[in-house]
Protein backbone atom coordinates (compact mmCIF):
# COMPACT_ATOMS: atom_id res chain seq x y z
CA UNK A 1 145.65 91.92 66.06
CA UNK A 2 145.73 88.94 68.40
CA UNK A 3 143.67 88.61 71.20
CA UNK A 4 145.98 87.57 74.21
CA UNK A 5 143.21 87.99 76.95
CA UNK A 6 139.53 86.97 76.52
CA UNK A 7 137.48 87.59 79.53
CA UNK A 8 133.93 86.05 79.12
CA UNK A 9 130.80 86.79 81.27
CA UNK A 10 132.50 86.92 84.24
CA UNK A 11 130.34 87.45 87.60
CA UNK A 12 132.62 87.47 91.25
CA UNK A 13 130.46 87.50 94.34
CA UNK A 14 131.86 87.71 97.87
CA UNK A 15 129.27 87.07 100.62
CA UNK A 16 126.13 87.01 98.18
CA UNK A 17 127.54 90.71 97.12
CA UNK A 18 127.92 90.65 93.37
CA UNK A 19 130.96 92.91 92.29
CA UNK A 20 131.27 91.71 89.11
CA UNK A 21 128.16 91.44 87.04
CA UNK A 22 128.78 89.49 83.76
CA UNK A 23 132.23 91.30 82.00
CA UNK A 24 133.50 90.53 78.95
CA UNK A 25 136.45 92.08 77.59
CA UNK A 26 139.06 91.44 74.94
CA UNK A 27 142.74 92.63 75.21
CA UNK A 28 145.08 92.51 72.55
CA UNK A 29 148.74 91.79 72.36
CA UNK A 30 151.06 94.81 73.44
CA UNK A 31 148.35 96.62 73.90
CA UNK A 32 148.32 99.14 76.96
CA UNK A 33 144.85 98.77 78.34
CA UNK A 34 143.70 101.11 81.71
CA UNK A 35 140.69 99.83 83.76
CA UNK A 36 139.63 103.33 85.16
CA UNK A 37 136.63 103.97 87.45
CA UNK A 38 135.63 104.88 90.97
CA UNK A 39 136.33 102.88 94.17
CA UNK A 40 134.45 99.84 94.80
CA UNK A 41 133.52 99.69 90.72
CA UNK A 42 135.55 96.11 90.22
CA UNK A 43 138.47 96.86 88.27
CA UNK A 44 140.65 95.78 91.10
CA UNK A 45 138.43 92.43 91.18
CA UNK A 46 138.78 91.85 87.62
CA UNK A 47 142.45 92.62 87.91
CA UNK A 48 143.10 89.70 90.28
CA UNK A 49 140.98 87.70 88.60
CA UNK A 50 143.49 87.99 85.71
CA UNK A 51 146.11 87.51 87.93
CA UNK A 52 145.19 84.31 89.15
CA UNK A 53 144.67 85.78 93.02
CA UNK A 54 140.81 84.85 92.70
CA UNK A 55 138.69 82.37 90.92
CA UNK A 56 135.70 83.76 88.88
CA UNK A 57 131.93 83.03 90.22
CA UNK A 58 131.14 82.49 86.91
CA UNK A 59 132.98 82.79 83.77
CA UNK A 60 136.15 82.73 82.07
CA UNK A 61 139.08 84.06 81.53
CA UNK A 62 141.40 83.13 78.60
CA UNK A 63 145.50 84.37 78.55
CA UNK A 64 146.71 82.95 74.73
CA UNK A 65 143.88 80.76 74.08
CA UNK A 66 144.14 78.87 77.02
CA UNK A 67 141.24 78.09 79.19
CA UNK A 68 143.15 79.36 82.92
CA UNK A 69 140.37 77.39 85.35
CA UNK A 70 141.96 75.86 88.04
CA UNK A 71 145.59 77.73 87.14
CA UNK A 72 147.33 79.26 89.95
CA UNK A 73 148.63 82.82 89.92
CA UNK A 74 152.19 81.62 89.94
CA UNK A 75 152.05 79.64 86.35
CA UNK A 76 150.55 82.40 84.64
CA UNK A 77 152.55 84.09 82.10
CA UNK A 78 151.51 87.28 83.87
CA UNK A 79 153.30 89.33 86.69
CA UNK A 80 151.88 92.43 88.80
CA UNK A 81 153.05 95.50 90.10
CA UNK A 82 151.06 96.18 93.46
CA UNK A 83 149.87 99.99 94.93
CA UNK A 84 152.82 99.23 97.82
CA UNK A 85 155.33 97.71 95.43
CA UNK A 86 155.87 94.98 98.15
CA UNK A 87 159.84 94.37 97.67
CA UNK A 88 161.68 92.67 99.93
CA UNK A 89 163.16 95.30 102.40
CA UNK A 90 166.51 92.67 103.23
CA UNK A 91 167.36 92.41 99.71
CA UNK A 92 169.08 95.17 97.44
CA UNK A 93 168.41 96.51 94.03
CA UNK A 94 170.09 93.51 92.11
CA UNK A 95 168.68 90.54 94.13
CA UNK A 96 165.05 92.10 94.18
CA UNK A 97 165.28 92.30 90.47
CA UNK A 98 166.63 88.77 90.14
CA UNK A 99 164.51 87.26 92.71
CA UNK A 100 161.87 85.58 90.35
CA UNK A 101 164.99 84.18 88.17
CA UNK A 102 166.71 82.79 90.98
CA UNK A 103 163.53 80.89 91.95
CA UNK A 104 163.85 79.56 88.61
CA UNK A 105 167.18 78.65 88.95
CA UNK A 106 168.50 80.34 85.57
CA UNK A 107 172.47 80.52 85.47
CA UNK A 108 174.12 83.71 87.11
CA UNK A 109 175.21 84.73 84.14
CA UNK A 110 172.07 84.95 82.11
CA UNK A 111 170.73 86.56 85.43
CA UNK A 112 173.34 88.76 85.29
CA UNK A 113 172.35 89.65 81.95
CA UNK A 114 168.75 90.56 82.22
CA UNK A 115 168.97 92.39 85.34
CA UNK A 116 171.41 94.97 84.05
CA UNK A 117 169.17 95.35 80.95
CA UNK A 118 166.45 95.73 83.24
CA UNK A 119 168.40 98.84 85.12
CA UNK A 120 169.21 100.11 82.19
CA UNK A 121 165.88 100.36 81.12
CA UNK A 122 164.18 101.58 84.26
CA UNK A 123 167.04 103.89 84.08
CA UNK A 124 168.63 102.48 87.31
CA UNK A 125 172.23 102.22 86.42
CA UNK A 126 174.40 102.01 88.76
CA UNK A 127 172.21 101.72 92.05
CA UNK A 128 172.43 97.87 91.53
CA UNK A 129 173.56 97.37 95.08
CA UNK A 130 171.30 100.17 96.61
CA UNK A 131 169.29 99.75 100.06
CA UNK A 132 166.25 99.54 99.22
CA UNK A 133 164.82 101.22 102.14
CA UNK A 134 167.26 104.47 101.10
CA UNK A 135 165.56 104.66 97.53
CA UNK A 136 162.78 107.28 96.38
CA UNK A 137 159.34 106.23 95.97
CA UNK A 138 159.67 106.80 92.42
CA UNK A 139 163.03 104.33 92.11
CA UNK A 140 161.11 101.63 94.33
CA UNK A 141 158.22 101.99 91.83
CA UNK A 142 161.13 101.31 88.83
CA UNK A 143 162.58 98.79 90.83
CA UNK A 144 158.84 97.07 91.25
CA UNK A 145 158.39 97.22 87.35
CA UNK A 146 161.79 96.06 86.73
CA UNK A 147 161.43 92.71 89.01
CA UNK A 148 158.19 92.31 86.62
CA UNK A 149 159.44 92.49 83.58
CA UNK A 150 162.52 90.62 84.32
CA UNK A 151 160.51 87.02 84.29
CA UNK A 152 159.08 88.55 80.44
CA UNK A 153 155.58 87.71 81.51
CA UNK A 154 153.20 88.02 78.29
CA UNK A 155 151.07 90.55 80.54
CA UNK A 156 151.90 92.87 83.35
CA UNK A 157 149.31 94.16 85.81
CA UNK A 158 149.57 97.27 87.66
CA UNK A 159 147.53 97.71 90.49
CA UNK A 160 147.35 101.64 91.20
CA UNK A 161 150.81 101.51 90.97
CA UNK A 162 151.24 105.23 90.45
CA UNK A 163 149.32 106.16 93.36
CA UNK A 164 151.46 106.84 96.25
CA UNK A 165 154.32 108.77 94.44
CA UNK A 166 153.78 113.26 93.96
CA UNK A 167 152.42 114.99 91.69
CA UNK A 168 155.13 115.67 89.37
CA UNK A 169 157.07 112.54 89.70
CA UNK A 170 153.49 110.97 88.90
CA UNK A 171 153.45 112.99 85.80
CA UNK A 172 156.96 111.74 84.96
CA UNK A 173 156.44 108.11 85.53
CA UNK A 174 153.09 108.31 83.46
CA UNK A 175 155.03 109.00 80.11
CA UNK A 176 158.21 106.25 81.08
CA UNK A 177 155.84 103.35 82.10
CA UNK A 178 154.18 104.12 78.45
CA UNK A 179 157.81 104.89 77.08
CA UNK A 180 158.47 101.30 78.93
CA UNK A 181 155.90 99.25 77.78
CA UNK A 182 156.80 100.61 74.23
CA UNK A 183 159.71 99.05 74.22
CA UNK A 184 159.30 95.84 76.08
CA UNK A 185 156.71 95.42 73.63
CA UNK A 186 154.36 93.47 76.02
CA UNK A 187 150.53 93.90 77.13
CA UNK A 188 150.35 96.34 80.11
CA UNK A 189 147.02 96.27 82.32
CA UNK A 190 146.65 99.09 84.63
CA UNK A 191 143.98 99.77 87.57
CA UNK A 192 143.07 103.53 87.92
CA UNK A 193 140.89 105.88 89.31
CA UNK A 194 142.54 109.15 87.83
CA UNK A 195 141.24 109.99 84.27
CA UNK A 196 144.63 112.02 83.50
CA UNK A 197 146.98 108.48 84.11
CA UNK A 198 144.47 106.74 81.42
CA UNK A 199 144.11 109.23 78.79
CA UNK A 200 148.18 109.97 79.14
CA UNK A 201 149.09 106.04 78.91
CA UNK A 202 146.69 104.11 77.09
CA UNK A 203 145.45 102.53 74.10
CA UNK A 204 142.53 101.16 75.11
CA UNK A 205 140.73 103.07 78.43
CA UNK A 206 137.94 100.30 80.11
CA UNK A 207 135.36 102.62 82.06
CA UNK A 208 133.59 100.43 84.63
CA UNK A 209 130.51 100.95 87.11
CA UNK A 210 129.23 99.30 90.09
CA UNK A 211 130.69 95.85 88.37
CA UNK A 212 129.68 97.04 84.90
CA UNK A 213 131.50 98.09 81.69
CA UNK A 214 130.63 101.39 80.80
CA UNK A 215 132.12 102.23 77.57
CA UNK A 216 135.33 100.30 76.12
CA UNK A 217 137.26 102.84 73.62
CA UNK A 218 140.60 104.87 72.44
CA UNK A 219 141.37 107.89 74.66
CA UNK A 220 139.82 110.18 72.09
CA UNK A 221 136.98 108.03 71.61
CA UNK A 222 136.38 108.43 75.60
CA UNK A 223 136.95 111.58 75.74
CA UNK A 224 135.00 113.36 72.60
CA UNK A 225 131.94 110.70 72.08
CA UNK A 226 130.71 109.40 75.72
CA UNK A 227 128.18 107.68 75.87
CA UNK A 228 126.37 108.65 78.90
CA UNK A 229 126.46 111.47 81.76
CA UNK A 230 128.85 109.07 83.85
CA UNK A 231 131.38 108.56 81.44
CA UNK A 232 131.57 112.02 80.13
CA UNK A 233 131.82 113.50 84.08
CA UNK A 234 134.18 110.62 84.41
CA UNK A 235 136.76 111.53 81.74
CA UNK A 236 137.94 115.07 81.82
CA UNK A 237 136.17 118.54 82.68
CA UNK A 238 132.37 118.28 81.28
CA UNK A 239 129.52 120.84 80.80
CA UNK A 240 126.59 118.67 81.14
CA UNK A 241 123.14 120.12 80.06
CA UNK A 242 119.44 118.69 79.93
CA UNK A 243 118.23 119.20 76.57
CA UNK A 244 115.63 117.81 74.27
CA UNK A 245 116.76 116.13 70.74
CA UNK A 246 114.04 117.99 68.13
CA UNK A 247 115.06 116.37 65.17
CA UNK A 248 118.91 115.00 63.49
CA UNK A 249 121.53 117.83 64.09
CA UNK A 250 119.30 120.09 66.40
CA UNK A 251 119.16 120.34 70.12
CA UNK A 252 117.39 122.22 72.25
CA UNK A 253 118.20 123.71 75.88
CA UNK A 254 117.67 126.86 77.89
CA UNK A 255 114.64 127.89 75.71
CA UNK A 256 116.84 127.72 72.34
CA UNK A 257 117.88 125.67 69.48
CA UNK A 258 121.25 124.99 68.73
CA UNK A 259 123.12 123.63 65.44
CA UNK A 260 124.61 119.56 66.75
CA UNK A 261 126.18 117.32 64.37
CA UNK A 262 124.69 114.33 66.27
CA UNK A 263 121.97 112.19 64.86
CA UNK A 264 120.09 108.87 65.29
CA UNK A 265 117.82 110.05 68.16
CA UNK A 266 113.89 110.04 68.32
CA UNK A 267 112.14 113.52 67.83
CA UNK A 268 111.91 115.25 70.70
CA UNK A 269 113.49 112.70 72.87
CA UNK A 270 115.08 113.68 76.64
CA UNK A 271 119.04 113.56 75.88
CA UNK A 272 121.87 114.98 77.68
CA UNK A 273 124.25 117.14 76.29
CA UNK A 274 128.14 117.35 77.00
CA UNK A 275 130.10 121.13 76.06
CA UNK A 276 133.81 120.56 77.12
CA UNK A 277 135.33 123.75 78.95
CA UNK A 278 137.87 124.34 76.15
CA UNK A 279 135.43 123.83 73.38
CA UNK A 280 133.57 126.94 74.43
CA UNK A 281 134.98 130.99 73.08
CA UNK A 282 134.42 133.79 75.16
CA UNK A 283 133.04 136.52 73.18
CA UNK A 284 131.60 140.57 73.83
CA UNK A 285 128.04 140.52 75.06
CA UNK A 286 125.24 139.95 72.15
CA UNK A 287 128.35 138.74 70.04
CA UNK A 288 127.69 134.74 71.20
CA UNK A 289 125.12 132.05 70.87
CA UNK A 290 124.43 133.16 74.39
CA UNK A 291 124.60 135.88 77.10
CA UNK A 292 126.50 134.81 80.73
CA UNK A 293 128.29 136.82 83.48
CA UNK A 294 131.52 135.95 85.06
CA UNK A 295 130.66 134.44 88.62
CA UNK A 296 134.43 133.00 89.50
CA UNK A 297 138.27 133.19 87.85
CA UNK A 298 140.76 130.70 89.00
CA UNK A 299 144.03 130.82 87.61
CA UNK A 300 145.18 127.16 86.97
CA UNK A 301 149.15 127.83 85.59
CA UNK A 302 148.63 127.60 81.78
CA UNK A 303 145.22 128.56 81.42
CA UNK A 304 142.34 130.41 83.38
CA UNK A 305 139.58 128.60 84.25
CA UNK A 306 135.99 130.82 84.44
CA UNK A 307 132.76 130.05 85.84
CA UNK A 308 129.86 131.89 83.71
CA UNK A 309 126.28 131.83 84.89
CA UNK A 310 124.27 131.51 81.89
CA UNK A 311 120.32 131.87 82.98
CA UNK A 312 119.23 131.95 86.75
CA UNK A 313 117.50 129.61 89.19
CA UNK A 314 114.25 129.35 90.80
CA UNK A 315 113.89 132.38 92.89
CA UNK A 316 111.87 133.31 95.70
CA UNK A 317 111.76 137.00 97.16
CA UNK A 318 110.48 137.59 100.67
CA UNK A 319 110.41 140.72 102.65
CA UNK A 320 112.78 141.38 105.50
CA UNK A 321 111.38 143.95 108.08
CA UNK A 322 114.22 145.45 110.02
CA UNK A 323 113.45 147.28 113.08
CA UNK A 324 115.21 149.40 115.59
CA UNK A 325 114.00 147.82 118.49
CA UNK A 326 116.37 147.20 121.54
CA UNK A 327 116.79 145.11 124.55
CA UNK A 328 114.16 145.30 127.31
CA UNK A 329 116.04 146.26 130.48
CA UNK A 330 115.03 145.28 133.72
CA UNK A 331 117.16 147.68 136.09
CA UNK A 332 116.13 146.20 139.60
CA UNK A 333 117.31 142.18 138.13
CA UNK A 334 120.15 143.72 136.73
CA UNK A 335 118.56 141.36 133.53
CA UNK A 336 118.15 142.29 129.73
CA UNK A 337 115.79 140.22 127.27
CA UNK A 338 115.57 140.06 123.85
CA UNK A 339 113.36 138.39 120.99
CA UNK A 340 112.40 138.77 117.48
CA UNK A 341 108.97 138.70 115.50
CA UNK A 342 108.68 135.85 113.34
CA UNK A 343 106.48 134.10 110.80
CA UNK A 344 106.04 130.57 110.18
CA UNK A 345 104.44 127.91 108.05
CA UNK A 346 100.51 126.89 108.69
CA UNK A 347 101.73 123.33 108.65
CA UNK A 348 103.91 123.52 110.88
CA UNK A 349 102.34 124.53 113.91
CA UNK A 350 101.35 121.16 115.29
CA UNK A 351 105.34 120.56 115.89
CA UNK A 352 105.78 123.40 117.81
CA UNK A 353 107.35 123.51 120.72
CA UNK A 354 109.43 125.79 123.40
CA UNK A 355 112.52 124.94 121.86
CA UNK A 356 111.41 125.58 118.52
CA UNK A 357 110.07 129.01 119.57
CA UNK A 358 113.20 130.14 121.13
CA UNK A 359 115.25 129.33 118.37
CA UNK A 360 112.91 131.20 115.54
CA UNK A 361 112.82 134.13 117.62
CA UNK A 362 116.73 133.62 119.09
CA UNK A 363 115.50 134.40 122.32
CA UNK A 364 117.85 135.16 124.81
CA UNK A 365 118.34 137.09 128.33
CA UNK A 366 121.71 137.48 130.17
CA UNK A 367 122.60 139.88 132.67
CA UNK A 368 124.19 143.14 133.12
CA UNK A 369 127.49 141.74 132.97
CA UNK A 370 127.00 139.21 130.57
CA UNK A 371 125.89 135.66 132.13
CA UNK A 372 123.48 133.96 130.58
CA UNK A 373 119.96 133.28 132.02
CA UNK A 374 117.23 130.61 131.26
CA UNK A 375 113.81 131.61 130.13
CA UNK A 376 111.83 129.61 132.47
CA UNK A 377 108.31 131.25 130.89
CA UNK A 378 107.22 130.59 126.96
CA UNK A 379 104.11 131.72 126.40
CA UNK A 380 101.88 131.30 123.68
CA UNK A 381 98.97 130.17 122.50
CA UNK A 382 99.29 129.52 118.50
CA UNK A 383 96.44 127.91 116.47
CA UNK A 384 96.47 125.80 113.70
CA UNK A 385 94.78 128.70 111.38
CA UNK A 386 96.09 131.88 109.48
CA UNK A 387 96.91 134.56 111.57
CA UNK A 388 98.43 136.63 114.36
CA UNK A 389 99.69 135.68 117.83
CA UNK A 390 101.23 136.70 120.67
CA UNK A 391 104.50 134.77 122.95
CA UNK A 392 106.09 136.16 125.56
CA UNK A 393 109.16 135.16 127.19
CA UNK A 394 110.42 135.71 130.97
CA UNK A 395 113.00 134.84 133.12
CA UNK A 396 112.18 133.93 137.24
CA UNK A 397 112.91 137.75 137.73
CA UNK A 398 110.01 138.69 135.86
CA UNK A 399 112.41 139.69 133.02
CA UNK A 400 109.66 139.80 129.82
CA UNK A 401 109.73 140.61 126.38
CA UNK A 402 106.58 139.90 123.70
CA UNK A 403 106.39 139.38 120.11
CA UNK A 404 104.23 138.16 117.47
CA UNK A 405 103.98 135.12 115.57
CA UNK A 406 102.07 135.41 112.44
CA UNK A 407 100.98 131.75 110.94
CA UNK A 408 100.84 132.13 106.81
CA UNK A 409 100.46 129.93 104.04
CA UNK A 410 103.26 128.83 102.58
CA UNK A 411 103.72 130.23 98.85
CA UNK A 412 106.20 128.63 96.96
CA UNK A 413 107.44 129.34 93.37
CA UNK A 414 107.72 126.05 91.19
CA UNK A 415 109.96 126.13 87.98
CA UNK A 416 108.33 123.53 85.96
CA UNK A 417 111.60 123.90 83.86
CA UNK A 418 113.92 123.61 86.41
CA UNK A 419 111.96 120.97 87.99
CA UNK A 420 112.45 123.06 91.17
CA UNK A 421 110.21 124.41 93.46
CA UNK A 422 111.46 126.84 96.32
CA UNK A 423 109.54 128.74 99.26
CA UNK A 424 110.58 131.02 101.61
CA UNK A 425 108.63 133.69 104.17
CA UNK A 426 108.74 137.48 105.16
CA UNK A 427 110.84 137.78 108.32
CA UNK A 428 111.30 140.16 111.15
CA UNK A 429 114.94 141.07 112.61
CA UNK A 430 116.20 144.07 114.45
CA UNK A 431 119.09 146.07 113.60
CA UNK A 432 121.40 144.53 115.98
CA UNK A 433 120.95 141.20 114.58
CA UNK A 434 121.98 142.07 111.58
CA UNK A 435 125.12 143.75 112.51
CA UNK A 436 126.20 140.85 115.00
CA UNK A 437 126.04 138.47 112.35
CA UNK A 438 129.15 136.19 111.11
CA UNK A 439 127.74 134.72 108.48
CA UNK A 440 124.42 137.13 107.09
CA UNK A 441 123.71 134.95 104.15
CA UNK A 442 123.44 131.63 106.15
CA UNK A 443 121.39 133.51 108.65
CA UNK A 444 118.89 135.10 105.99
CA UNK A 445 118.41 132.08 104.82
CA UNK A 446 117.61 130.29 107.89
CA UNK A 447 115.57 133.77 109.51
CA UNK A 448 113.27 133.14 105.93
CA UNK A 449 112.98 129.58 106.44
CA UNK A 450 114.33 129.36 102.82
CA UNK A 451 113.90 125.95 101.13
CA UNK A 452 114.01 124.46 97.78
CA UNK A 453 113.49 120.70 96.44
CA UNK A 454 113.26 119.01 93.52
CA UNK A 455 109.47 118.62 92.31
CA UNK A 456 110.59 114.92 90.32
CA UNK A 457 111.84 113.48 94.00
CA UNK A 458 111.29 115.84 96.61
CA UNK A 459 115.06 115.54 97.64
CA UNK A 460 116.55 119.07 98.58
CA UNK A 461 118.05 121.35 96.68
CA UNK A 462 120.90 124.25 97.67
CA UNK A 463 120.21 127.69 98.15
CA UNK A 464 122.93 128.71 95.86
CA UNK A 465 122.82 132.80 96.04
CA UNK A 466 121.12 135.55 98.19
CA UNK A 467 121.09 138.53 96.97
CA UNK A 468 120.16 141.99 98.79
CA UNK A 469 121.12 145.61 98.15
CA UNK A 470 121.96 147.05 101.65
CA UNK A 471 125.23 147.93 103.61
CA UNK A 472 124.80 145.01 107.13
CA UNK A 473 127.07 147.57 108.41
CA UNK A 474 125.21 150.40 108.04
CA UNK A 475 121.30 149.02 107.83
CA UNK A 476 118.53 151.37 109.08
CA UNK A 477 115.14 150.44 109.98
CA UNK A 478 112.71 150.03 107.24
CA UNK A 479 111.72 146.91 104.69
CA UNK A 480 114.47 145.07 102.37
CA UNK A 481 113.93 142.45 99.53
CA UNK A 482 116.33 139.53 100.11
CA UNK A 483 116.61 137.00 96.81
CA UNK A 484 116.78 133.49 97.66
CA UNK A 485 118.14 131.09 94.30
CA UNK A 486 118.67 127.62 93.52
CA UNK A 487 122.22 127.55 91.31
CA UNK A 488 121.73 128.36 87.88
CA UNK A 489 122.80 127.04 84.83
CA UNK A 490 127.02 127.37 84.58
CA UNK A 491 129.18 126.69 82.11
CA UNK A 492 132.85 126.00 82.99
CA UNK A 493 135.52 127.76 80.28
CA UNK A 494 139.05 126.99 79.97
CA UNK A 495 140.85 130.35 78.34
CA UNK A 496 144.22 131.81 78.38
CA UNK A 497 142.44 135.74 78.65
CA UNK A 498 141.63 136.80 82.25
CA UNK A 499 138.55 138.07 82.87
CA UNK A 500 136.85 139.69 85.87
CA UNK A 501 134.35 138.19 88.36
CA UNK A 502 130.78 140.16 87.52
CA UNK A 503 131.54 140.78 83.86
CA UNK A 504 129.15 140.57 81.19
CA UNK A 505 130.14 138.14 78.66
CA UNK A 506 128.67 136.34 75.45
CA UNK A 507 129.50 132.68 74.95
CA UNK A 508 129.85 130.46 71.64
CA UNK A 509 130.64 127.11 70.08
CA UNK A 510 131.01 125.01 66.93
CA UNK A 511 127.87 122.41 66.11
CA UNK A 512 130.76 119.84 66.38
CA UNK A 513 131.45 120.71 70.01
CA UNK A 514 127.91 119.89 71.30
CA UNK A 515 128.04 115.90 71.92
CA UNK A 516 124.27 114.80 72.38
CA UNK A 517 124.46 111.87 75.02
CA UNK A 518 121.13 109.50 75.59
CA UNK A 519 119.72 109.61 79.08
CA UNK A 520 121.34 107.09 81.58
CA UNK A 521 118.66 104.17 82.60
């Protein structure tokens, strides 16, 4: 097929910021060809670029074999269609269409001519002499198109064209713009960041990066053999999974081996691994490759879509003494105090201040009829070394409560499989706290000073679940094992059965359904 657009090593900088970083690309004739990627990745760069709106850095670009250096955007054989449309609001249907002819200065009647086949093919009979201003978004977007093709550029760019129209009407104009370029039978470039508009429309989907081509390749291709993490999290729904490659046509991941088709990989090489939702059967328990439960259901119109946990997190468990004690009352002030018992981390006793001691033991006093009073005493005398000590607060009234701070180690579990390490600490609260609270989990996990990180970089990681096995409502003094996890390992399913959150499920696939990506970098 002939090549109508060669793009070769082309770099665009703007203020010493390079957004384009050496592309090449090759687009054929009548070829429908969607640059797709995030914001700020280029394609809108390299799209005006082809236009004719900027001049490369470095580079060229070639429309027909011709060398377009130095050619302005206006004798280019190419016309675009911008996010806003940009018609003229003063002129109606007919002269909008016809505006590029007129400039040309083609007889009315051969004007005449093309703009009624254009209606016709935008399916815009009739609304010829419509205001423009009292048209749909979807008829200014056929109206846009139609004052394109009118001029029969060799190549028509769409800039996000789709963007600012619904949901449904979206849908719609997806499959006529395709139906459109079918017949027109001319090269279509279209900017996108939605991954549903390029593998509905195209022939050729262009996945670009931080001023980078990812992957060029058919929708399929795209979609069942990425090449990387970003590409396969880029184009549809994705199950992505570390895994090591032992040898051709066997992966490994989640302490098991599993059947792949892939091959070409060093033994026991790092690899990630790519599951699509729909690829995956829900089976009865024991009946799979693997065990899961059901941790969410949402019902998405044709199908449901479930979230199964698969193995756990790193977990920490920590102690949570509960006890009954109340408010200390000081009749004469008309004052009540209250404090909690808490323990803390060795190292981080040289930060501690007032503040800091309030808060972990959400010290407060008010009075009898609810105001709000300052501690104006905090004291305490905490060293540096494992143990227990005392604090008392007080307001000017004399208004005191005591508690104790005891100073531990901190013990942290580390996952070396997870490459996740999480800590967490035995806590003190009274009964009252734990009815008053709003939001118990957050709380539990900031009473425990829960915490977990990522042992490759440090950077934090969520506390995904805390799990405990008492009624807040109806909690009695005594001591209580509260769960803190990191998020385990999930697999998203796409099924037409409905299933029920906290079910027991077993999971399965085909060896063809794995894809075996190599690491990015």
């Amino acid at each position: 097929m002939k090549k109508l657009i060669q793009i070769r090593n082309v770099v665009k900088t703007f203020d010493k910021q390079v957004v384009l970083k050496g592309i090449s690309l090759d687009i054929d004739e009548n070829e429908f060809v969607t640059l797709l990627g995030p914001s700020g990745c280029g394609k809108t760069t390299l799209l005006r670029i082809i236009a004719g709106f900027l001049e490369p850095s470095e580079g060229q670009v070639l429309i027909d074999g011709e060398d377009m250096q130095g050619v302005p955007a206006y004798k280019r054989d190419v016309n675009t269609v911008f996010q806003h449309y940009a018609l003229f609001p003063h002129l109606d249907v007919y002269d909008n269409i016809a505006f590029g002819l007129n400039i040309k200065k083609q007889p009315k009647d051969i004007i005449d001519q093309k703009v009624m086949r254009m209606l016709s093919l935008v399916g815009l009979e009739g609304y010829e002499h419509r205001d423009i201003a009292l048209m749909s978004g979807g008829q200014q977007q056929r109206v846009a198109i139609a004052r394109a093709l009118v001029n029969e550029p060799k190549v028509l760019l769409l800039d996000e064209s789709l963007s600012a129209l619904d949901k449904n009407l979206r849908k719609e104009m997806q499959l006529e713009l395709k139906q459109i370029q079918q017949e027109v039978g001319i090269t279509f470039v279209f900017v996108t960041h939605d991954q549903e508009e390029a593998l509905t429309m195209s022939d050729k989907i262009v996945i670009m990066k931080d001023g980078e081509i990812e992957q060029i390749g058919t929708p399929t291709e795209v979609y069942n053999e990425p090449i990387d993490k970003y590409c396969a999290s880029f184009i549809g729904d994705s199950n992505i999974i570390d895994g090591i490659m032992k040898k051709d046509n066997q992966v490994f991941f989640d302490d098991v081996n599993y059947d792949c088709v892939d091959k070409g990989f060093h033994d026991n090489e790092p690899v990630d691994i790519v599951i699509r939702p729909e690829d995956i059967d829900i089976v009865e328990r024991n009946r799979g490759l693997l065990n899961g439960e059901v941790k969410s259901v949402l019902f998405k119109g044709v199908h449901y879509e479930v979230i199964a946990e698969t193995s756990s997190g790193t977990s920490k468990t920590v102690t949570m003494h509960v006890t009954g004690e109340h408010d200390v009352v000081n009749t004469e002030a008309h004052e009540r105090i209250s404090a909690t018992s808490f323990r803390m981390d060795i190292e981080d006793v040289p930060n501690l201040n007032d503040s800091e001691v309030i808060a972990r033991a959400n010290a407060q006093a008010w009075t009898d009829d609810g105001r709000d009073i300052s501690l104006t005493k905090v004291d305490y005398d905490v060293k540096e070394a494992v143990g227990t000590y005392e604090c008392t607060f007080a307001t000017d009234a004399g208004t005191a409560i005591t508690i104790k701070i005891d100073v531990v180690k901190p013990m942290a579990v580390e996952d070396a499989e997870n490459e996740e390490g999480i800590q967490a600490f035995d806590f003190y609260r009274t009964i009252d706290e734990i009815k008053e609270s709003v939001a118990l989990d957050t709380d539990l996990i900031r009473w425990a000073d829960a915490y977990a990180w990522n042992m490759e970089d440090n950077s934090q990681v969520e506390i995904w679940d805390v799990k405990y096995d008492f009624d807040d409502e109806h909690i009695t003094a005594g001591d209580y094992q509260i769960t803190f996890s990191t998020q385990g390992r999930e697999l998203k399913i796409e099924t037409t059965d409905k299933f029920e959150e906290g079910q027991r499920i077993g999971l399965k696939w085909n060896p063809e359904d794995i894809h075996v990506m190599r690491k990015m970098g």
